[in-house]
C-alpha atoms as a PDB file:
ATOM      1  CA  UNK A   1      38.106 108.459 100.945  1.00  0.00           C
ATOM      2  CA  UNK A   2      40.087 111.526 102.358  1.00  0.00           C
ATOM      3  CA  UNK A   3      38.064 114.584 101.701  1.00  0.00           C
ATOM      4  CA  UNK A   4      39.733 118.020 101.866  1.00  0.00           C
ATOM      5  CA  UNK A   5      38.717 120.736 104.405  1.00  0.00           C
ATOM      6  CA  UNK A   6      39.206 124.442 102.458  1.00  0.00           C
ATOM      7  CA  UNK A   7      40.284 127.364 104.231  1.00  0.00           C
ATOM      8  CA  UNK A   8      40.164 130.324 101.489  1.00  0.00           C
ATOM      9  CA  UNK A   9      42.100 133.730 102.436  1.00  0.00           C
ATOM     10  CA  UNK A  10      40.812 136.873 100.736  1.00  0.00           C
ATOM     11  CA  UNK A  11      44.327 139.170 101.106  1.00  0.00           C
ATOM     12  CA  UNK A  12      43.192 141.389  98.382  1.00  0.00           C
ATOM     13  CA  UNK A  13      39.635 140.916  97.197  1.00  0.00           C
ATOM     14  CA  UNK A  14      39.609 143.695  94.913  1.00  0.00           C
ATOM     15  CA  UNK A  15      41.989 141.995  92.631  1.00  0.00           C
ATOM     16  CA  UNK A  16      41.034 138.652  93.451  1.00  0.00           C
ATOM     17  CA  UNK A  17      43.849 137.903  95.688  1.00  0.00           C
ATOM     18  CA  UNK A  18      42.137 134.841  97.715  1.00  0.00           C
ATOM     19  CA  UNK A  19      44.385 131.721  98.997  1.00  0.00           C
ATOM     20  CA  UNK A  20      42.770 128.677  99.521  1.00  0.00           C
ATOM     21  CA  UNK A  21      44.835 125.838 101.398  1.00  0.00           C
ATOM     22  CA  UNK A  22      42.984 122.445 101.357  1.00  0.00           C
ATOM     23  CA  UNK A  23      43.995 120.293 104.224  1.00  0.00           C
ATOM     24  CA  UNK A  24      43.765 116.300 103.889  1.00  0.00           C
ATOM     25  CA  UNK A  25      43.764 114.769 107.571  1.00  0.00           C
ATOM     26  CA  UNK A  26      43.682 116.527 110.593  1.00  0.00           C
ATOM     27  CA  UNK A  27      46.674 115.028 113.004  1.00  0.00           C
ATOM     28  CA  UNK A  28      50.505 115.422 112.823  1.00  0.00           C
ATOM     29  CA  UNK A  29      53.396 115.583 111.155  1.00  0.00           C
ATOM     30  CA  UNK A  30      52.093 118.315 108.996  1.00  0.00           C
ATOM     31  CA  UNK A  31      53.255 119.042 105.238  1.00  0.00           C
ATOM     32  CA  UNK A  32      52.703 121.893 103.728  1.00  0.00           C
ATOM     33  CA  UNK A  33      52.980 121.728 100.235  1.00  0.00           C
ATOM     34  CA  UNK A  34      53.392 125.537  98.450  1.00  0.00           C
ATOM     35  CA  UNK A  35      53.311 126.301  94.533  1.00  0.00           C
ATOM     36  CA  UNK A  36      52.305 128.938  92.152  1.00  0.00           C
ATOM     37  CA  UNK A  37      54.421 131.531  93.784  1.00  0.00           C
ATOM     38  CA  UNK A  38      54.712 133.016  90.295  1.00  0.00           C
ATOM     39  CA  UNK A  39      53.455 133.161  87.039  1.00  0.00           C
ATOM     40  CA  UNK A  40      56.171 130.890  85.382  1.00  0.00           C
ATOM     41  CA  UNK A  41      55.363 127.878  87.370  1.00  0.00           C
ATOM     42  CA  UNK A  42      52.709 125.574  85.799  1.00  0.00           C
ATOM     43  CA  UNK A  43      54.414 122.420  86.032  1.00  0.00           C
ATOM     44  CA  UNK A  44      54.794 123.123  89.591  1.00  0.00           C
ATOM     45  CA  UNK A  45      51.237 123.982  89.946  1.00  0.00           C
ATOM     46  CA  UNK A  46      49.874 120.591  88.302  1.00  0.00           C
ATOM     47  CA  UNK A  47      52.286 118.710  90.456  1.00  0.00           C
ATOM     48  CA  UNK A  48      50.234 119.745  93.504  1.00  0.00           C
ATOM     49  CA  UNK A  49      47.077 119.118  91.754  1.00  0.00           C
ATOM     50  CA  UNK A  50      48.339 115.525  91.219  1.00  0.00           C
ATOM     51  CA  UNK A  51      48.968 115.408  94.906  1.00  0.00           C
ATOM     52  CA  UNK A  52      45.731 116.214  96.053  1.00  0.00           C
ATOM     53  CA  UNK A  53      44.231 114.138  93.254  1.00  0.00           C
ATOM     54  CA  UNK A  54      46.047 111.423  95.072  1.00  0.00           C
ATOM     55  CA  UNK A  55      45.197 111.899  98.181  1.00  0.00           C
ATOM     56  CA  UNK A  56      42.005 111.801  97.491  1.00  0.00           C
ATOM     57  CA  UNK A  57      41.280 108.654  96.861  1.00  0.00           C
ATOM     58  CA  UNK A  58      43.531 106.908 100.294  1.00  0.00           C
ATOM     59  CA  UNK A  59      40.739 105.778 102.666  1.00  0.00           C
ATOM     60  CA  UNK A  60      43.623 107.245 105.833  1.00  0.00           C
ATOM     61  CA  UNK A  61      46.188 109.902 106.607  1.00  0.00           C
ATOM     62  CA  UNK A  62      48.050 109.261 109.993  1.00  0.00           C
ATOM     63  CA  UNK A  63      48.744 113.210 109.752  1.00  0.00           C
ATOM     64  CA  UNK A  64      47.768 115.904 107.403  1.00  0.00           C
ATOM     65  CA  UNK A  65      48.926 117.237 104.186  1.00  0.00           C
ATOM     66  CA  UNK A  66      48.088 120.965 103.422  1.00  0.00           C
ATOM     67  CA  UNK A  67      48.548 122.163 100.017  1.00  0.00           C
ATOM     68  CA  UNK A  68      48.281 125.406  98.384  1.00  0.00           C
ATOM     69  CA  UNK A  69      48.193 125.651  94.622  1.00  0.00           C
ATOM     70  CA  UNK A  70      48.684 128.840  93.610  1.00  0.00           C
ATOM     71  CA  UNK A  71      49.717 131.264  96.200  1.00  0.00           C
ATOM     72  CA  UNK A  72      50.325 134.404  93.994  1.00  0.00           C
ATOM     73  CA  UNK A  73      47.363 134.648  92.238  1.00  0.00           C
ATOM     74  CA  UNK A  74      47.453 137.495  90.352  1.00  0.00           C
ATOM     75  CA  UNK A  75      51.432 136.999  88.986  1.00  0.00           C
ATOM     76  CA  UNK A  76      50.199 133.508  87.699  1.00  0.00           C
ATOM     77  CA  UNK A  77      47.169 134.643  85.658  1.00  0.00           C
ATOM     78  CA  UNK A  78      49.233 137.392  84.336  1.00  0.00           C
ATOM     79  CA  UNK A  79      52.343 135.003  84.106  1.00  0.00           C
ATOM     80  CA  UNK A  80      54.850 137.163  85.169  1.00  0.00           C
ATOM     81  CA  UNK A  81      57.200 136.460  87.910  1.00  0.00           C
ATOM     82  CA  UNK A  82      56.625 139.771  90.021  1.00  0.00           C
ATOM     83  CA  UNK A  83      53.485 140.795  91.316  1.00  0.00           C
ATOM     84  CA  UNK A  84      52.275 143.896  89.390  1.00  0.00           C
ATOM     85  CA  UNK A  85      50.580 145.641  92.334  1.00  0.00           C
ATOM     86  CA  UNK A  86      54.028 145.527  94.262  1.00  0.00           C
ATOM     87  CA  UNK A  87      57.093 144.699  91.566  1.00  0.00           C
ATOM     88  CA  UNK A  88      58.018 142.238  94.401  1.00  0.00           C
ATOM     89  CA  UNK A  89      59.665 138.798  93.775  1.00  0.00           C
ATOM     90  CA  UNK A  90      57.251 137.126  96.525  1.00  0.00           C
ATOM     91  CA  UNK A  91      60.523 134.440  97.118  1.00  0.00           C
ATOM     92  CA  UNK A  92      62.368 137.633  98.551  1.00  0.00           C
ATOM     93  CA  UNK A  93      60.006 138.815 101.393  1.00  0.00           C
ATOM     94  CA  UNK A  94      59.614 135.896 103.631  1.00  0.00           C
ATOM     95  CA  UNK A  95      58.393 135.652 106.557  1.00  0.00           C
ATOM     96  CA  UNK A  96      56.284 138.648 105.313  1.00  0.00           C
ATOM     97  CA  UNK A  97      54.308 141.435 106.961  1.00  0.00           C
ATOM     98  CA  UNK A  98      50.707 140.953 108.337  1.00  0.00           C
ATOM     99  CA  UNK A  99      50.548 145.500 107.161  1.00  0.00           C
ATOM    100  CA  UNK A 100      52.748 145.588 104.268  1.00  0.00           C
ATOM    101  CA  UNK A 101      52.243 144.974 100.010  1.00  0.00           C
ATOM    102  CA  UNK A 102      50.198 142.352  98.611  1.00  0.00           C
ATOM    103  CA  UNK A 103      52.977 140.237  98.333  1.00  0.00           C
ATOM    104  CA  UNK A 104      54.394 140.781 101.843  1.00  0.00           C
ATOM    105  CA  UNK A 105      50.539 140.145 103.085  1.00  0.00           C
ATOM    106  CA  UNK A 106      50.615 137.033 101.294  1.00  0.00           C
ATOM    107  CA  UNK A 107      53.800 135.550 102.173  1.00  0.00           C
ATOM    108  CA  UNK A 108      52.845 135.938 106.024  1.00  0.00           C
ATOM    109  CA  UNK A 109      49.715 133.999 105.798  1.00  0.00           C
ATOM    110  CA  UNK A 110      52.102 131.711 104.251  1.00  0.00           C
ATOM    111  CA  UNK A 111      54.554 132.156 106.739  1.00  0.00           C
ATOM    112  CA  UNK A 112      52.360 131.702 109.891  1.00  0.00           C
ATOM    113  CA  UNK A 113      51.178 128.352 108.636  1.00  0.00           C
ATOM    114  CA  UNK A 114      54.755 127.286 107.341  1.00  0.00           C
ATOM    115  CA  UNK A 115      55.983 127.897 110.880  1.00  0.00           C
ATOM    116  CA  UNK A 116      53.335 125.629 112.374  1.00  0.00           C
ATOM    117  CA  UNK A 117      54.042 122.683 110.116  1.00  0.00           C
ATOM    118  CA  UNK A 118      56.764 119.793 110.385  1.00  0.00           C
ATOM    119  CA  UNK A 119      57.546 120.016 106.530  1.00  0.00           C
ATOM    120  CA  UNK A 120      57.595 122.309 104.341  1.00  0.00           C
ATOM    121  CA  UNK A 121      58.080 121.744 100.553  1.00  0.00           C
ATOM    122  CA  UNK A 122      57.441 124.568  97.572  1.00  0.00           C
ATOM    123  CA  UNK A 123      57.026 123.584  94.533  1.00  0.00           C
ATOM    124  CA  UNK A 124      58.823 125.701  91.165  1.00  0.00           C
ATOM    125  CA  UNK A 125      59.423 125.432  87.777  1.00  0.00           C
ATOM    126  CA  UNK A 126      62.747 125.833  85.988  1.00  0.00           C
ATOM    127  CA  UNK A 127      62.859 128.664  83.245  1.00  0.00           C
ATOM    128  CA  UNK A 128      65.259 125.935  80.697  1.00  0.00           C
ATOM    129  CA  UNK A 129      64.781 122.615  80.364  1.00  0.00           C
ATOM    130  CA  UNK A 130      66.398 121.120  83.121  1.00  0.00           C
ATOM    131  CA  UNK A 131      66.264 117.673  85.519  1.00  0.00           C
ATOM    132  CA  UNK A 132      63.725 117.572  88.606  1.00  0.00           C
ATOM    133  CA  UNK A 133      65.975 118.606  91.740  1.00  0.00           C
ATOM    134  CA  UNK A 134      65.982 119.489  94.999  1.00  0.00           C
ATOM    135  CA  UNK A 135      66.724 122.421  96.313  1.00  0.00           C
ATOM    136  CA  UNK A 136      68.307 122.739 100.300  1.00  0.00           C
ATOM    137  CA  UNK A 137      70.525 124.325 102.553  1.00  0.00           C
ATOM    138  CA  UNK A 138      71.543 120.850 103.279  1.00  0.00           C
ATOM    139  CA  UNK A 139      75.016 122.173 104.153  1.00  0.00           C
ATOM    140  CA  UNK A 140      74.478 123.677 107.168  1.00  0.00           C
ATOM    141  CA  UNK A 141      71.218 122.336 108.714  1.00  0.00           C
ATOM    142  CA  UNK A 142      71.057 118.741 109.531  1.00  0.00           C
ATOM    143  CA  UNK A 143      67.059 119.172 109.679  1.00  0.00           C
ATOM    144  CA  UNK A 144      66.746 119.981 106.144  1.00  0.00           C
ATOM    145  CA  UNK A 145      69.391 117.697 105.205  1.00  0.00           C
ATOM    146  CA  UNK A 146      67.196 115.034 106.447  1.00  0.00           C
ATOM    147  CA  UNK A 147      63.839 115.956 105.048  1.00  0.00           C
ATOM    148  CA  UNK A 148      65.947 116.526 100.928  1.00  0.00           C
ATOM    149  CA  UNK A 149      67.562 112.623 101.445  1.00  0.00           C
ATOM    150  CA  UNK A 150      64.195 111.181 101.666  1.00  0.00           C
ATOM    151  CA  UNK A 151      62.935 112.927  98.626  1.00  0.00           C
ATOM    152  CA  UNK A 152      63.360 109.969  95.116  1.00  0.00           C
ATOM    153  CA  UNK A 153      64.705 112.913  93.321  1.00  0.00           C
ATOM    154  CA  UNK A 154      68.359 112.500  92.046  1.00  0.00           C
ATOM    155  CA  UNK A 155      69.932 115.390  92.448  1.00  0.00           C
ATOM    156  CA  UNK A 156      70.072 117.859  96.150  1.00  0.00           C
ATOM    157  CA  UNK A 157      71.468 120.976  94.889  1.00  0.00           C
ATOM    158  CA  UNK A 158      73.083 123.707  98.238  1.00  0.00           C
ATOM    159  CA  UNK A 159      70.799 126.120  98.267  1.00  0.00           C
ATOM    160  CA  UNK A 160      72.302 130.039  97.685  1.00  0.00           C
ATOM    161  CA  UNK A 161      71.125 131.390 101.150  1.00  0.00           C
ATOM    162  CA  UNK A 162      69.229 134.423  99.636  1.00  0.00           C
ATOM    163  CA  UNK A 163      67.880 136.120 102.642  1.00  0.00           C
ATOM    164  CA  UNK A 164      63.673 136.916 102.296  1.00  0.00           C
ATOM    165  CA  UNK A 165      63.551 133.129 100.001  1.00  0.00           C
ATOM    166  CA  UNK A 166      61.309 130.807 101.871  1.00  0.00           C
ATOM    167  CA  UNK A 167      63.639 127.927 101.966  1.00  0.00           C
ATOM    168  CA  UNK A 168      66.120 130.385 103.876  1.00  0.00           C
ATOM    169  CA  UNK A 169      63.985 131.616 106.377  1.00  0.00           C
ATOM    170  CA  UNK A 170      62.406 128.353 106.800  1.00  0.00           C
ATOM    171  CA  UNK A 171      66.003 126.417 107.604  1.00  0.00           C
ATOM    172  CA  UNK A 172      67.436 129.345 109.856  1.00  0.00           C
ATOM    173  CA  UNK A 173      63.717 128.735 111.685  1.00  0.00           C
ATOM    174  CA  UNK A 174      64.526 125.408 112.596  1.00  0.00           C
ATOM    175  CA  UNK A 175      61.926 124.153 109.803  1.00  0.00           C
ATOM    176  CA  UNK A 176      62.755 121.626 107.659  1.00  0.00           C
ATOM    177  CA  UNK A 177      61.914 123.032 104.107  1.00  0.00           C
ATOM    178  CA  UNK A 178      62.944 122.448 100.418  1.00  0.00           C
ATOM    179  CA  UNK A 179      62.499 123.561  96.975  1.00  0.00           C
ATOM    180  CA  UNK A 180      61.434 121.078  94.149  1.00  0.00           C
ATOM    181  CA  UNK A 181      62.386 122.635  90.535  1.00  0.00           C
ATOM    182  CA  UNK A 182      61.170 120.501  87.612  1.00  0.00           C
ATOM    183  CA  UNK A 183      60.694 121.182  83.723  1.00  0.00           C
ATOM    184  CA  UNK A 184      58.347 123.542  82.518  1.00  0.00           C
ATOM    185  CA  UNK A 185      57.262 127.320  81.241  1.00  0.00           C
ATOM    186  CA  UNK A 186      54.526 130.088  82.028  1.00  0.00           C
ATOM    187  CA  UNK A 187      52.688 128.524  78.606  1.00  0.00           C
ATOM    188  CA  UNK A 188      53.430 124.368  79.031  1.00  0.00           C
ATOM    189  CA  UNK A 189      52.731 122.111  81.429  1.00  0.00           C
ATOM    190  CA  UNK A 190      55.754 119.317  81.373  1.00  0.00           C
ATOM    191  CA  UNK A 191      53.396 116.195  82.599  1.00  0.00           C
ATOM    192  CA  UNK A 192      56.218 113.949  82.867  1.00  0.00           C
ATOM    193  CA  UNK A 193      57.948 116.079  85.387  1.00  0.00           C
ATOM    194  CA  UNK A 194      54.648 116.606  87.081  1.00  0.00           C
ATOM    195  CA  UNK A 195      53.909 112.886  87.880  1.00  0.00           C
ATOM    196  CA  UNK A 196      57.743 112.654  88.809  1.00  0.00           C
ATOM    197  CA  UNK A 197      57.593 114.924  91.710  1.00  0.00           C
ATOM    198  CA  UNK A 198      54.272 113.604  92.672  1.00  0.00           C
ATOM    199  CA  UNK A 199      55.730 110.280  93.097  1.00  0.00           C
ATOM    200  CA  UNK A 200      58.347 111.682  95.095  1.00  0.00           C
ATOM    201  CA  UNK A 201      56.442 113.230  97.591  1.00  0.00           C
ATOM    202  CA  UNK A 202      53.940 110.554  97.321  1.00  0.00           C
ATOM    203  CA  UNK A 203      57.138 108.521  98.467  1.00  0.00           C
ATOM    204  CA  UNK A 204      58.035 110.758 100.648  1.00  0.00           C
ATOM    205  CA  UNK A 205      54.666 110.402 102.726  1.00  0.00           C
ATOM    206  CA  UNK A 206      55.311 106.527 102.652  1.00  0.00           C
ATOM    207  CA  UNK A 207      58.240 106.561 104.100  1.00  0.00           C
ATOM    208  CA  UNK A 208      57.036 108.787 107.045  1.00  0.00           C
ATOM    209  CA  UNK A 209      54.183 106.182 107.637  1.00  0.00           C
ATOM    210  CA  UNK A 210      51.871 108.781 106.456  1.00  0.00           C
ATOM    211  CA  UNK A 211      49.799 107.030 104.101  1.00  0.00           C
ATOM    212  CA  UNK A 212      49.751 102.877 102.738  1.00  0.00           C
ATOM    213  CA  UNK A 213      51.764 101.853 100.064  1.00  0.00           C
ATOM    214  CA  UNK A 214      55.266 100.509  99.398  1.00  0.00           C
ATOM    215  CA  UNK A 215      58.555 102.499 100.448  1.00  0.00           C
ATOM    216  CA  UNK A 216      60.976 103.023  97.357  1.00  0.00           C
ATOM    217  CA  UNK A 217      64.607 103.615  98.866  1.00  0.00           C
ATOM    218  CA  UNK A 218      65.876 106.792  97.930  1.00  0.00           C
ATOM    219  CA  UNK A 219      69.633 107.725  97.129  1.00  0.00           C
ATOM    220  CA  UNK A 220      69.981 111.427  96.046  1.00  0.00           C
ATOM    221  CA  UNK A 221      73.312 112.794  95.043  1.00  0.00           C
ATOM    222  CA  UNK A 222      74.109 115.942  97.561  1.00  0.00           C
ATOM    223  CA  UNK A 223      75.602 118.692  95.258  1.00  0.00           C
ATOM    224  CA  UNK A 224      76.979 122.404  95.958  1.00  0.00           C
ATOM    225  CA  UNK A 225      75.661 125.607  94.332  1.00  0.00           C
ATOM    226  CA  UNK A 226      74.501 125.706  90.655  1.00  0.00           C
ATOM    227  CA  UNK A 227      77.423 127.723  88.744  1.00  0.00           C
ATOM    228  CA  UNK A 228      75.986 129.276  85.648  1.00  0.00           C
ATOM    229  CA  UNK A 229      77.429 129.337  82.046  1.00  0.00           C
ATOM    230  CA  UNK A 230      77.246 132.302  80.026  1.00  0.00           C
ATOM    231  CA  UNK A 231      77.825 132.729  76.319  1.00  0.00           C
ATOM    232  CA  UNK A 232      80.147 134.972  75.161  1.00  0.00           C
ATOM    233  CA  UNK A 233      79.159 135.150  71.415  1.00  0.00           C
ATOM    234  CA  UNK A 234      75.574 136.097  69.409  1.00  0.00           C
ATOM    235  CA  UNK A 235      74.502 132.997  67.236  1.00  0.00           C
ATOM    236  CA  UNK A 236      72.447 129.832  66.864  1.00  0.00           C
ATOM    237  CA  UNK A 237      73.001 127.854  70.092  1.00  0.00           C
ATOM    238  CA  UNK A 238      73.346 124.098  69.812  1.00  0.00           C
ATOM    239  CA  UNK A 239      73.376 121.657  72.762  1.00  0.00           C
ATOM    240  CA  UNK A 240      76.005 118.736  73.231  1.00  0.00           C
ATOM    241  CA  UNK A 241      75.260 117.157  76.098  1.00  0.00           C
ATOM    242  CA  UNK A 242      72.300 115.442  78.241  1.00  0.00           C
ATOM    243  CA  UNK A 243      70.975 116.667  81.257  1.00  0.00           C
ATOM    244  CA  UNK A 244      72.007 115.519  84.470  1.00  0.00           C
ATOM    245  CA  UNK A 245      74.893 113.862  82.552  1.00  0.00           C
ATOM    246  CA  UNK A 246      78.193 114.576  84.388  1.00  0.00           C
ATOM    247  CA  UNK A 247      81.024 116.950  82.813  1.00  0.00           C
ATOM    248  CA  UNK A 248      84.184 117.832  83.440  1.00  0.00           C
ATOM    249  CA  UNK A 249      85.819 121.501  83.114  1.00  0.00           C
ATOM    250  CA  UNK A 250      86.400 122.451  79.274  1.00  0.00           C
ATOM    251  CA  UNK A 251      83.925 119.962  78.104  1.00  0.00           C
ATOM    252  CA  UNK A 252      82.134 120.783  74.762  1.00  0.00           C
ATOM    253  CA  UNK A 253      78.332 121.665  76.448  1.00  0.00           C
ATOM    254  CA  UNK A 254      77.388 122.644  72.913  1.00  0.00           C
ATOM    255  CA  UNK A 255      78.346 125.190  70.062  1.00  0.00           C
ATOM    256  CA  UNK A 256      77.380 128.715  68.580  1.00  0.00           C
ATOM    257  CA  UNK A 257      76.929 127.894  64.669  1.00  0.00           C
ATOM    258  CA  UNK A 258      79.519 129.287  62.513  1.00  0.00           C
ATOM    259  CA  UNK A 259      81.341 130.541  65.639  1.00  0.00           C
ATOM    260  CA  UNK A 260      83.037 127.358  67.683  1.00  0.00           C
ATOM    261  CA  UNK A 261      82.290 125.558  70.472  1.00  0.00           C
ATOM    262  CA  UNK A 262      80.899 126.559  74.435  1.00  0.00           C
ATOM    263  CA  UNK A 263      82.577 124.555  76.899  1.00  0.00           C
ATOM    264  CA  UNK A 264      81.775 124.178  80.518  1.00  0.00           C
ATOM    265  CA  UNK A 265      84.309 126.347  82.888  1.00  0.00           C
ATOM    266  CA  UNK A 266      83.354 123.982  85.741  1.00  0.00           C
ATOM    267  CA  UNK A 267      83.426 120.360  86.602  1.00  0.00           C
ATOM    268  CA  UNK A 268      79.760 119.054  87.587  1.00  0.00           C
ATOM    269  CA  UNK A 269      76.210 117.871  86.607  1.00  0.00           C
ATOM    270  CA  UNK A 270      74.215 119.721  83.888  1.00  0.00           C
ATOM    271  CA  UNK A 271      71.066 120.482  85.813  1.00  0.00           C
ATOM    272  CA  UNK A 272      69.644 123.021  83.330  1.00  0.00           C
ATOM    273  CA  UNK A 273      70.297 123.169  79.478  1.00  0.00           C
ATOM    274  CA  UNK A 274      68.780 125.893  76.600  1.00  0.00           C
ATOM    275  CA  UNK A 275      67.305 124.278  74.069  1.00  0.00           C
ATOM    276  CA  UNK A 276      68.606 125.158  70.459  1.00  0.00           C
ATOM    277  CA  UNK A 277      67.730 128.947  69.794  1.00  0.00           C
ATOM    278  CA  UNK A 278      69.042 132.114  68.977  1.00  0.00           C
ATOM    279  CA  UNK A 279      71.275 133.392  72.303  1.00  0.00           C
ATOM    280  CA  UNK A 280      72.925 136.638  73.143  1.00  0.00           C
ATOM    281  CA  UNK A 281      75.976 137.695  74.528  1.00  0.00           C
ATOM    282  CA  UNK A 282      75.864 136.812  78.256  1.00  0.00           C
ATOM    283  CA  UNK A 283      72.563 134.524  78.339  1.00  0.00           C
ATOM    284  CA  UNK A 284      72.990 131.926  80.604  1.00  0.00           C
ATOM    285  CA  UNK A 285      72.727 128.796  78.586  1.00  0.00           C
ATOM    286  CA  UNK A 286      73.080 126.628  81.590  1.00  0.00           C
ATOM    287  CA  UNK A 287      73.778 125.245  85.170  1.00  0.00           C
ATOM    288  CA  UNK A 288      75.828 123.268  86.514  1.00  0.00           C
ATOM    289  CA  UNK A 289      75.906 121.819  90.006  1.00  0.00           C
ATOM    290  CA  UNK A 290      79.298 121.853  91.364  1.00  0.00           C
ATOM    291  CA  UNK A 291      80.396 119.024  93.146  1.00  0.00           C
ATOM    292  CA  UNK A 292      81.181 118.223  96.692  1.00  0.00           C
ATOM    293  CA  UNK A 293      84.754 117.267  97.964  1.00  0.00           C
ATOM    294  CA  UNK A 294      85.245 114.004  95.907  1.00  0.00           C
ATOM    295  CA  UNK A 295      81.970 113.400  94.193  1.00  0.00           C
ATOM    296  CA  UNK A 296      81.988 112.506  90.887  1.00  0.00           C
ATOM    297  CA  UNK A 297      84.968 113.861  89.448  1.00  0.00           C
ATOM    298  CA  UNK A 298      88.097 111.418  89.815  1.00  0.00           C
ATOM    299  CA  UNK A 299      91.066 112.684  91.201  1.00  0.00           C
ATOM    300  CA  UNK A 300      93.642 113.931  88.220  1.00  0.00           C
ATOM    301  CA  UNK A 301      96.751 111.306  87.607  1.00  0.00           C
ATOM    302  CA  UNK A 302      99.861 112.822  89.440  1.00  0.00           C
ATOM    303  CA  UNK A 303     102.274 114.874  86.454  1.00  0.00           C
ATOM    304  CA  UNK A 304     104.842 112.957  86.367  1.00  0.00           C
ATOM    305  CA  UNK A 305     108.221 113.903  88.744  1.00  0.00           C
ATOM    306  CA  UNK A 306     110.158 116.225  86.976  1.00  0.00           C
ATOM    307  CA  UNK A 307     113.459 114.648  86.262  1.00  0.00           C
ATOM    308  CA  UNK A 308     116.671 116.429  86.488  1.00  0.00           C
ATOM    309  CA  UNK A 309     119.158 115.929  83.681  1.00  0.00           C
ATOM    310  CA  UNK A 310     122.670 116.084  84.764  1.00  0.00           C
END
């Protein structure tokens, strides 16, 4: 059996600010494995628990996993997504500063481990309902593209670039690094997505010889950026569709009760859907993940040739 070695941080031990990164196996490649960045991500947070759970009970790991459960302690037990010492969205300061905030303290321990790995992979959970995806600047770095296509998740979704996330800094550093969003809220655990992404990057570590088991092929669909839809009108919101099902522009998505039908302003996959509920004007009610050149959607019929009458 694979036993963990614990390396706990204290950043801020006057508010209980203490990482601890366990570390199965000592050799390389490295994964490091990042959730809890906020206080809306328990799915994401049991996910990694599953992962350790699994690894420990392999009797080898030809390299090392190192995972890190929550790493904004204080913004999960207060489930909020900013940290309330520093307002600051800890996906927006990457890599960090060893002097700064809290948050800025805590993303550079991240950071300085994150550069020293082969793999990096943090963990999130959507705020709707939504499909377990992948999240990558696959687009414009080959090395990420690589690491998100051997991921058993269907869906690779271009990541927006934001400057200060850590799957930005992490691709313009040359390190291969990913988001993984799955179902979920602050207040419930979705189990279901929780065993899915385990398996995934349980998969994932097959497939790089890292650990015994069978390989399951993997054959993600490579998407642009999510678009969002926003309702125009107050009301009852009722979804139409599935997620993950594919839709085409002006497609019913779902309706506002008494006041017509939303449809979907772009062609794609519904990644994200609100459940039925009471929406206002401009809530996002879903995402969509806009397809690449050709995926998907089939090309429109040609109109027919205008004919000239004489």
């Amino acid at each position: 059996m694979v036993k963990a070695s614990v390396d706990a941080i204290d950043i801020d031990p006057k508010t209980g600010t203490t990482l601890g990164f366990y570390t199965f196996g000592t050799e390389r490649p490295n994964i490091l494995i990042i959730a809890g960045m906020d206080g809306l991500s328990a799915s994401g947070m049991y996910a990694s628990y599953l992962i350790m759970k699994h690894l420990e009970q392999i009797d080898r790991i030809d390299g090392s996993i190192t995972v890190l459960p929550v790493s904004n302690p204080l913004a999960f037990r207060l489930g909020t997504k900013v940290s309330p010492l520093d307002s600051k969205d800890m996906d927006s300061v990457f890599p960090g500063n060893e002097h700064g905030t809290v948050t800025e303290r805590i993303a550079w321990e991240i950071w300085r481990r994150a550069v020293q790995a082969d793999y990096v992979i943090e963990l999130r959970t959507g705020l709707q309902a939504c499909v377990s995806h992948v999240i990558a600047m696959h687009r414009e770095y080959i090395h990420v593209r690589n690491l998100a296509s051997q991921i058993s998740l269907p869906l690779v979704i271009e990541s927006s670039g934001i400057r200060g996330s850590l799957t930005t800094e992490g691709a313009h550093e040359g390190i291969p690094t990913v988001s993984i969003e799955m179902r979920g809220s602050k207040n419930e655990i979705d189990s279901q997505a929780a065993v899915e992404v385990r398996e995934a990057i349980v998969n994932l570590m097959r497939i790089k010889d890292m650990i015994p088991g069978d390989k399951i092929e993997t054959s993600s669909i490579f998407t642009g950026m999510l678009q969002h839809i926003n309702t125009k009108n107050e009301g009852f919101f009722v979804p139409k569709v599935n997620l993950g099902e594919v839709i085409r522009e002006d497609d019913v998505i779902g309706e506002i009760q008494g006041k017509g039908p939303m449809k979907s302003p772009y062609d794609g996959a519904v990644v994200s859907l609100a459940r039925m509920n009471y929406v206002f004007e401009g809530d996002i009610i879903g995402r969509i993940a806009a397809p690449l050149v050709g995926q998907w959607i089939p090309k429109e019929e040609e109109d027919t040739p205008f004919r000239r009458k004489w």
